[in-house]
Protein backbone atom coordinates (compact mmCIF):
# COMPACT_ATOMS: atom_id res chain seq x y z
CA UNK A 1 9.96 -103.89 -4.42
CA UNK A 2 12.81 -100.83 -3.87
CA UNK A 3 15.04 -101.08 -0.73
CA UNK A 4 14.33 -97.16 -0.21
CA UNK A 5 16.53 -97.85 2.78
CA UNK A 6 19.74 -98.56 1.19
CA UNK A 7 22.17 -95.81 -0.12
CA UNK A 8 24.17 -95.83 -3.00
CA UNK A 9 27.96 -96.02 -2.84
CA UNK A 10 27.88 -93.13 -4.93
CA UNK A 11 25.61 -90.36 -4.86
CA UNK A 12 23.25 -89.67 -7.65
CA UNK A 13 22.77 -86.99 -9.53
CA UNK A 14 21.29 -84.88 -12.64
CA UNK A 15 23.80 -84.87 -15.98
CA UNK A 16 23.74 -83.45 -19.18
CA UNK A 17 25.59 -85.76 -21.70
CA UNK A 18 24.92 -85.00 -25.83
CA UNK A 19 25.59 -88.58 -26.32
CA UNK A 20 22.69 -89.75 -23.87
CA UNK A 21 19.34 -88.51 -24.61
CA UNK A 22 20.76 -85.50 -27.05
CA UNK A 23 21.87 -84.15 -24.30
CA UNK A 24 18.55 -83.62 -21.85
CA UNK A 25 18.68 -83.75 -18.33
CA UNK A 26 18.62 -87.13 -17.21
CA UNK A 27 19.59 -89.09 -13.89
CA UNK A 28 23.60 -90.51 -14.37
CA UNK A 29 23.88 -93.95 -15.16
CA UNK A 30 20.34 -93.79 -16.68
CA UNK A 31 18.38 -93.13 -19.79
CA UNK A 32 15.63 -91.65 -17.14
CA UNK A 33 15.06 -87.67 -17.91
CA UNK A 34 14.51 -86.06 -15.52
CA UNK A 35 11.80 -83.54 -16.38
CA UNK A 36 9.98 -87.20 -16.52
CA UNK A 37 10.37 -88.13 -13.28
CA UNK A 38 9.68 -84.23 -12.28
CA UNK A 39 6.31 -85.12 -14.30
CA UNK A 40 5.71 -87.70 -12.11
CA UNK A 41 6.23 -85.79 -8.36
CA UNK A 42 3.81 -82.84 -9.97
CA UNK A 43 1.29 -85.49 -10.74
CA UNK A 44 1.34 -86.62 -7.12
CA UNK A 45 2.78 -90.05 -7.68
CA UNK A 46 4.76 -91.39 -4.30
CA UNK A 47 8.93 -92.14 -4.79
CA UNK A 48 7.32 -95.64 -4.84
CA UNK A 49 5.12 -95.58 -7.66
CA UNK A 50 7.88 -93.69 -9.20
CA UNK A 51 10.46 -96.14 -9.06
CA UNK A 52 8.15 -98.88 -9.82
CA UNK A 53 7.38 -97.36 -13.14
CA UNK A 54 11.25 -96.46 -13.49
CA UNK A 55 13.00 -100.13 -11.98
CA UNK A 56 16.61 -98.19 -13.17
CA UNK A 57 16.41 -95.47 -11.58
CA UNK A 58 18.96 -95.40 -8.34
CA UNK A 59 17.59 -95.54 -5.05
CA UNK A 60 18.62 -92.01 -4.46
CA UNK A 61 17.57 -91.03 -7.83
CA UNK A 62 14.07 -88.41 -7.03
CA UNK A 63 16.08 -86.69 -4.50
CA UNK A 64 18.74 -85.97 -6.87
CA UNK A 65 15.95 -84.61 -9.58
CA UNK A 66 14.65 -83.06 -6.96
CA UNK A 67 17.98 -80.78 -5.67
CA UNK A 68 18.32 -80.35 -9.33
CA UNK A 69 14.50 -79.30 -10.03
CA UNK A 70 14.87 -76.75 -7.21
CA UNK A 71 17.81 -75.34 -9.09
CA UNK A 72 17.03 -75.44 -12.68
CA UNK A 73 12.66 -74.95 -11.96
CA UNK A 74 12.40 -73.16 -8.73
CA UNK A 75 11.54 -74.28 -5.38
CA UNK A 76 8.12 -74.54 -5.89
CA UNK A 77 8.62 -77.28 -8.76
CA UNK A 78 6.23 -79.75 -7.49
CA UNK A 79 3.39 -77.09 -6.75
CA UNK A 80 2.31 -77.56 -10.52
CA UNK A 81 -0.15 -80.65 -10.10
CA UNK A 82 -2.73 -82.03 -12.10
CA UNK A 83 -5.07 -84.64 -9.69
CA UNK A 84 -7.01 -85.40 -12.97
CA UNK A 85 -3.73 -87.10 -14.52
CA UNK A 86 -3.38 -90.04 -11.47
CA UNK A 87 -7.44 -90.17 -11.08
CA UNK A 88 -7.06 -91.33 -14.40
CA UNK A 89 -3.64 -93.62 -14.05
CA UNK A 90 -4.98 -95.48 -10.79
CA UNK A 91 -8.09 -96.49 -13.20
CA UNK A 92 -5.72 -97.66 -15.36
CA UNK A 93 -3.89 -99.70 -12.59
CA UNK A 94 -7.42 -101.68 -11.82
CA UNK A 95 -7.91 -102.43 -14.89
CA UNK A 96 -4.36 -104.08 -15.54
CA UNK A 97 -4.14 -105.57 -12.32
């Protein structure tokens, strides 16, 4: 489980490197884009379920795709949802578990 309590040292953020990723959007020090994770929020999946499908990502890693998101999407990015698309992954889950 993710110590959501603990901070970073240093603060993540979104970057744009052409030698990670060719170059998409993803969260520093990770191969995580972060139009994935941004996937994920509109979906309605918690930061939890998040990072457990994502173990790299940094502990401040969503709110740094989200500040970026706001930016590069608008501040409405997470008001695109589709409830159909975790209906569907929580079946999933049962199975599995």
């Amino acid at each position: 489980m993710v110590d959501l309590a603990r901070k970073p040292k240093i603060a993540s953020r979104v970057i744009r490197d052409p030698s990670i990723m060719s170059g998409a959007p993803v969260v520093r020090g990770t191969r995580v884009p972060a139009l994935t994770i941004v996937a994920h929020l509109r979906a309605g999946h918690s930061d939890q379920e998040v990072f457990e499908d994502y173990p790299t990502l940094p502990v401040d890693g969503i709110d740094a795709v989200r500040q970026w998101a706001e930016v590069e999407l608008g501040e409405s990015f997470e008001a695109v949802r589709n409830p159909s698309a975790r209906a569907g992954r929580q079946s999933e889950r049962g199975r599995h578990a």
